[in-house]
Structure formats: structure tokens, C-alpha cells
Protein backbone atom coordinates (compact mmCIF):
# COMPACT_ATOMS: atom_id res chain seq x y z
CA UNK A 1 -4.42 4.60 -15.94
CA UNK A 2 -4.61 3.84 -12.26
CA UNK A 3 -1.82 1.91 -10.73
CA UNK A 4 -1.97 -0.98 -8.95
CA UNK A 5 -0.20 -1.92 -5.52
CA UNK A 6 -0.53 -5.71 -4.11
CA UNK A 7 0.21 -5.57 -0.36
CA UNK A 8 1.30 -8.36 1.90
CA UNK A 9 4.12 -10.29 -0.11
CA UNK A 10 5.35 -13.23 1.71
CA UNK A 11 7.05 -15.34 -1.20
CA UNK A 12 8.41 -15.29 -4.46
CA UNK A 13 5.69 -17.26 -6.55
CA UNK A 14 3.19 -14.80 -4.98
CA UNK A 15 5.19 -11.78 -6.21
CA UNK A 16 5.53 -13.34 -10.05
CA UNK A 17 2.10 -14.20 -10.01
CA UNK A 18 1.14 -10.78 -9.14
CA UNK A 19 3.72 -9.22 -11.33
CA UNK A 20 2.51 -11.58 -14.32
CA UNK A 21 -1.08 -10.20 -13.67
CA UNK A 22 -0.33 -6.61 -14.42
CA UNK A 23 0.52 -5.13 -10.71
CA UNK A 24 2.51 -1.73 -10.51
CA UNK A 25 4.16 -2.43 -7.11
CA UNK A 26 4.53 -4.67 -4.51
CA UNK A 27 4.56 -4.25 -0.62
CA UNK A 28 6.49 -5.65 1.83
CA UNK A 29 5.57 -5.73 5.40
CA UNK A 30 8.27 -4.98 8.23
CA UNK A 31 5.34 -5.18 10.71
CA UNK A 32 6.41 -7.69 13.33
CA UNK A 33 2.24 -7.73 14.70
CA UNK A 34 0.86 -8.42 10.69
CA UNK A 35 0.37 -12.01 9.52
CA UNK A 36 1.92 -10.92 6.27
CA UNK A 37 5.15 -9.65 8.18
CA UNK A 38 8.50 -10.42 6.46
CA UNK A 39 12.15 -10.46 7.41
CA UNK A 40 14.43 -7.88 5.53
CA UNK A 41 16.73 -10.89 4.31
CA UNK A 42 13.66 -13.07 2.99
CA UNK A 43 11.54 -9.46 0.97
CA UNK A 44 15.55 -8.88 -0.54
CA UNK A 45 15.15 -12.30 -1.88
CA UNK A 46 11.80 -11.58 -3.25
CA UNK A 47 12.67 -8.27 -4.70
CA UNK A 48 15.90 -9.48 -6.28
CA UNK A 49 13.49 -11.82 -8.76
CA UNK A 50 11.16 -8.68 -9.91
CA UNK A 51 11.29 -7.56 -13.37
CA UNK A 52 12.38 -4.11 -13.98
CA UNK A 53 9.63 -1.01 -13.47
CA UNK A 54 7.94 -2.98 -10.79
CA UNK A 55 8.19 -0.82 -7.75
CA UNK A 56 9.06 -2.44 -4.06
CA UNK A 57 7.54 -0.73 -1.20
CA UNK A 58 7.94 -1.62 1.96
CA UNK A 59 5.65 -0.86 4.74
CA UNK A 60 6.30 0.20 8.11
CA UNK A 61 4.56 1.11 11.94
CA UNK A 62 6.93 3.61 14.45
CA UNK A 63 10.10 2.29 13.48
CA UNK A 64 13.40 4.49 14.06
CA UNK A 65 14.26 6.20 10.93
CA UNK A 66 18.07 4.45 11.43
CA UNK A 67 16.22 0.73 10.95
CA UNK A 68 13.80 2.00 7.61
CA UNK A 69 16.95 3.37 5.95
CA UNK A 70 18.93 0.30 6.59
CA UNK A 71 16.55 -2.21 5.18
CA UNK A 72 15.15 0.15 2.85
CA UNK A 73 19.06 0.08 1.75
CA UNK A 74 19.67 -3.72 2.30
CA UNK A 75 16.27 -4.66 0.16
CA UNK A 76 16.57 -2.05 -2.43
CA UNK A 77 13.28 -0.83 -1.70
CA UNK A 78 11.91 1.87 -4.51
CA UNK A 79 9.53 3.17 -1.60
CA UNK A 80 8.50 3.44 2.41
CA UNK A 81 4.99 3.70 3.49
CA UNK A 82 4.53 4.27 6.73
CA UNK A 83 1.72 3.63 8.61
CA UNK A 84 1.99 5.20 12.17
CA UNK A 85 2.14 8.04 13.57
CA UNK A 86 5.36 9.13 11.78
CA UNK A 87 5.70 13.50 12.18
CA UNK A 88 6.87 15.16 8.60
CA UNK A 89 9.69 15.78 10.04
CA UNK A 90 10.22 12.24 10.44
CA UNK A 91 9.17 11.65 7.45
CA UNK A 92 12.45 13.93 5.67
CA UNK A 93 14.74 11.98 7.43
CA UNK A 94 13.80 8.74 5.26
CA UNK A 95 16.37 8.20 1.96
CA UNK A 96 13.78 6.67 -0.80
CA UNK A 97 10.31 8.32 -1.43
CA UNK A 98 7.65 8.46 1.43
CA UNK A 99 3.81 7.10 0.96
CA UNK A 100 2.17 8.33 4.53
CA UNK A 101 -0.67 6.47 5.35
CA UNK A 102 -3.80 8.61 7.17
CA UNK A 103 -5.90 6.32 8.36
CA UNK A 104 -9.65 7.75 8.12
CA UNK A 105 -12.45 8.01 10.86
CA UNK A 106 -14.26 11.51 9.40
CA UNK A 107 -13.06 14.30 8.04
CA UNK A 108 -10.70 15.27 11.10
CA UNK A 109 -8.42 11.99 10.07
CA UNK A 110 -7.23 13.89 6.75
CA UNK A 111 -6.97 17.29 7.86
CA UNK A 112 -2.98 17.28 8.66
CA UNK A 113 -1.98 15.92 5.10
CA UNK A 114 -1.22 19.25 4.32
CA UNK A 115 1.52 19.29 6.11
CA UNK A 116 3.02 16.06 4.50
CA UNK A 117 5.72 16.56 1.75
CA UNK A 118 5.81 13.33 0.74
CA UNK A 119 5.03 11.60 -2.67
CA UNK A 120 1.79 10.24 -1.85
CA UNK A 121 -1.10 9.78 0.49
CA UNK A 122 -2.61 6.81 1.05
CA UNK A 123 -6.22 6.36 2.74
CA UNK A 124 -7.21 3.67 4.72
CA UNK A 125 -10.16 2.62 6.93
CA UNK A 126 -9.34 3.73 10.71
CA UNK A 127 -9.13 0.53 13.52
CA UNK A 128 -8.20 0.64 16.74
CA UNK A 129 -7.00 -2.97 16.10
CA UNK A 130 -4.93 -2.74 12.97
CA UNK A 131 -2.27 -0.62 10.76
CA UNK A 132 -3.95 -1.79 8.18
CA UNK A 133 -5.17 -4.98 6.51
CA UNK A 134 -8.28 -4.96 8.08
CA UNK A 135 -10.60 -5.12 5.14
CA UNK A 136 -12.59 -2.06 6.46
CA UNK A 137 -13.70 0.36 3.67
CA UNK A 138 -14.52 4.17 4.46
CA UNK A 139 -16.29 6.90 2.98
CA UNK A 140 -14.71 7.69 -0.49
CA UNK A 141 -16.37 10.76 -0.70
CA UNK A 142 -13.58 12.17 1.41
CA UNK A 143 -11.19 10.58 -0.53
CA UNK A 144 -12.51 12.49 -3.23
CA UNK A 145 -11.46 15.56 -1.58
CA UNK A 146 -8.16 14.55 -0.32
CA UNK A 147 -6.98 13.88 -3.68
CA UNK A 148 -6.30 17.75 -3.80
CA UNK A 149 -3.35 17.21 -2.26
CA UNK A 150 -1.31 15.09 -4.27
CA UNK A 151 -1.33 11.88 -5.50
CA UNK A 152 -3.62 9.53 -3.53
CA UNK A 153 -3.60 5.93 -3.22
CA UNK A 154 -6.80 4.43 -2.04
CA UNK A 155 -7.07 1.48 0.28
CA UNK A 156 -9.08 -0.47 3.15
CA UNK A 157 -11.56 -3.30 1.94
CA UNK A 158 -11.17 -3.10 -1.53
CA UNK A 159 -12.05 -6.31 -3.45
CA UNK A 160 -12.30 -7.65 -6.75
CA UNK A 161 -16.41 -6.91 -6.23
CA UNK A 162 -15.73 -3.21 -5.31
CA UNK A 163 -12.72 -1.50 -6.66
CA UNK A 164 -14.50 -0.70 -10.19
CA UNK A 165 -16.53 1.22 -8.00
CA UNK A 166 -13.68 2.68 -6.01
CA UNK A 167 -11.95 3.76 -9.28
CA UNK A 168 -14.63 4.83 -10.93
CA UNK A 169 -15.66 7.13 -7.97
CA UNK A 170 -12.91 8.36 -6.44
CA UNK A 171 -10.46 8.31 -9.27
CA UNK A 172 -7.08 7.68 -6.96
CA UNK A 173 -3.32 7.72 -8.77
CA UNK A 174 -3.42 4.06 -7.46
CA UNK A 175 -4.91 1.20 -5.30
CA UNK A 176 -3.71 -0.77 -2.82
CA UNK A 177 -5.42 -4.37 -1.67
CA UNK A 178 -4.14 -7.03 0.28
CA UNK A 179 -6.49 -9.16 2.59
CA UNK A 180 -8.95 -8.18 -0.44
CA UNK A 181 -7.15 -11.00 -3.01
CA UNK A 182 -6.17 -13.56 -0.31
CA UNK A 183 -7.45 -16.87 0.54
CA UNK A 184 -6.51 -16.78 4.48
CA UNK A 185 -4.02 -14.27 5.59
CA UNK A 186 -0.87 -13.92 4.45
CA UNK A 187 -1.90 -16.23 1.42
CA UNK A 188 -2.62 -14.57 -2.18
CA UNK A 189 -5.32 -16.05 -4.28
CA UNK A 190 -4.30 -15.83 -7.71
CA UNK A 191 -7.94 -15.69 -9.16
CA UNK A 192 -8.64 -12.86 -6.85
CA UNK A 193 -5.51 -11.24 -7.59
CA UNK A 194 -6.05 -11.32 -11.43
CA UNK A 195 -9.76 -10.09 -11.29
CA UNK A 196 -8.90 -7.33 -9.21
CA UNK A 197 -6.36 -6.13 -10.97
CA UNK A 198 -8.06 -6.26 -14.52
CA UNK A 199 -11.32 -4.47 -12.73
CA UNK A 200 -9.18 -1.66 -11.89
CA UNK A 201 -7.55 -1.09 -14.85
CA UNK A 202 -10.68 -1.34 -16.54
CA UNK A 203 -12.22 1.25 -14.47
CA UNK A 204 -9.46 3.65 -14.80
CA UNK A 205 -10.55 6.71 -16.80
């Protein structure tokens, strides 16, 4: 069954809300530029009330590898995703499991996965504004064919509307939404975040 990652924690009640729902993981951003940016001490905080088998992620943009270790240490994050322009070998100096993000344009945007070891890809739409969080879709047909290497995690503008469709197509290992289920940025709606969640499960082959 597809998994199901909630992006853009800012509080606890938004974190049990989405854990009471049925999500799979969380995500924390250490994105100083995103609305939905936390502070290491305040996502530890957050993480320390999760039940167990619900998987913290945190999300990063061109950090040094030295800071995403140490708060990746300090928050007892399960995860990293990184969303810049982070090299592989970057990438095998990180101490908890990498998700690199490739954000798509066209078919060029996906062609240096390949040369990712990490343990997952995730797609999202391309901006020249935002890492993310823009609530931009893409073509899933490529998608489709970058699920060949390894377990992919689709994102950009999914919403309760779309992501049956987005399973049912593309078939990703898991989903990730955030300005999809909010009310104003930075600000979960738990109707949203329910119906999304329960389309996507229900989609899932």
C-alpha cells in the first residue's frame, strides 16, 4: 500500500492530527526561506510526541553536511531529504537515510538519478521560485519511468482532488503533500489532511 508523507509540520497538534489520520511520516522543514520552516529545538519537541513507526524526515536546501548530521542527531530524525543541489557524494556523507529530491522540468531533470545511492527519489514540479511547496504538478508520465530506479516518492500539487489519480497512475512507494492539505501556509487543514490521506490509500493497488 502506498505510504503517505505530510510535509510542512510546524506544531504538535498538527503532527497528532496527521498521525491519527493514517500518515506514514512526517517532514520537518530546516528551510530558513519556507513559511513552514522550523527550528531544530521546536521539530525535537514535535518528534518526541510521535508514536512509534511514524517516520521523521526532515527536509533540507545546500546545507553543510556538519549542520544536517547535527540536527538530524539532536531531533532524532529517521530521514534527510534534501532538496538542492546536493552531489552523491554529498549525499554519503549524511548519517540517517537520504530521500534526494529531482525537481522535474522534462525528461533532462531525471536523467542523473542514476547516479544517486540513496533510499529514495522524490519528484517534484521544477520552480525557479521554490524548493518545493509550490503546488505545481508535472507530467507523471515521467514519473512512471523514473520509478525504475528505486523507490519513488511522488510530489508537487497533489491534493485531496488529484492524488487517486496520481496513485492510480503512477503507482509511487509513497506521496508527499503539503501546501495540498493546508488552509494558508504553514497551517494544516485537518479535513484536507484526512481526505487525502484516505484517497491515497484507497488508490493504492
Amino acid at each position: 500500500m502506498v505510504r503517505v508523507k505530510i510535509c510542512g509540520i510546524t506544531n504538535v497538534d498538527y503532527a497528532l492530527m496527521a498521525v491519527e489520520a493514517g500518515a506514514d511520516a512526517l517532514g520537518f522543514v530546516f528551510y530558513s526561506k519556507s513559511p513552514r520552516c522550523v527550528t531544530p529545538e521546536k521539530a525535537a519537541e514535535i518528534i518526541r510526541e510521535l508514536p512509534p513507526f511514524v517516520q521523521a524526515v526532515g527536509l533540507f536546501v545546500n546545507e553543510s553536511a556538519e549542520r544536517v548530521n547535527g540536527i538530524s542527531k539532536a531531533c532524532r530524525l529517521d530521514i534527510v531529504q534534501l532538496h538542492g543541489e546536493e552531489t552523491p557524494a554529498y549525499c554519503e556523507l549524511m548519517e540517517r537515510r537520504v530521500v534526494k529530491v529531482f525537481r522535474v522540468k522534462d525528461g533532462a531533470s531525471i536523467t542523473t538519478m542514476q547516479q544517486y545511492r540513496v533510499a529514495g527519489y522524490l519528484l517534484d514540479a521544477w520552480s525557479s521560485a521554490a524548493y518545493g511547496g509550490t503546488g505545481q504538478t508535472f507530467d507523471w508520465e515521467l514519473a512512471r519511468e523514473a520509478g525504475q530506479h528505486g523507490p519513488l516518492i511522488l510530489a508537487g500539487g497533489l491534493t485531496p482532488e488529484n492524488v487517486a489519480e496520481a496513485v492510480s497512475r503512477v503507482q509511487p512507494y509513497a506521496v508527499d503533500v503539503s501546501s495540498g492539505v493546508e488552509a494558508v501556509p504553514g497551517k494544516k487543514d485537518p479535513a484536507k489532511v484526512r481526505e487525502f490521506i484516505r484517497r491515497a490509500k484507497e488508490a493504492s493497488p
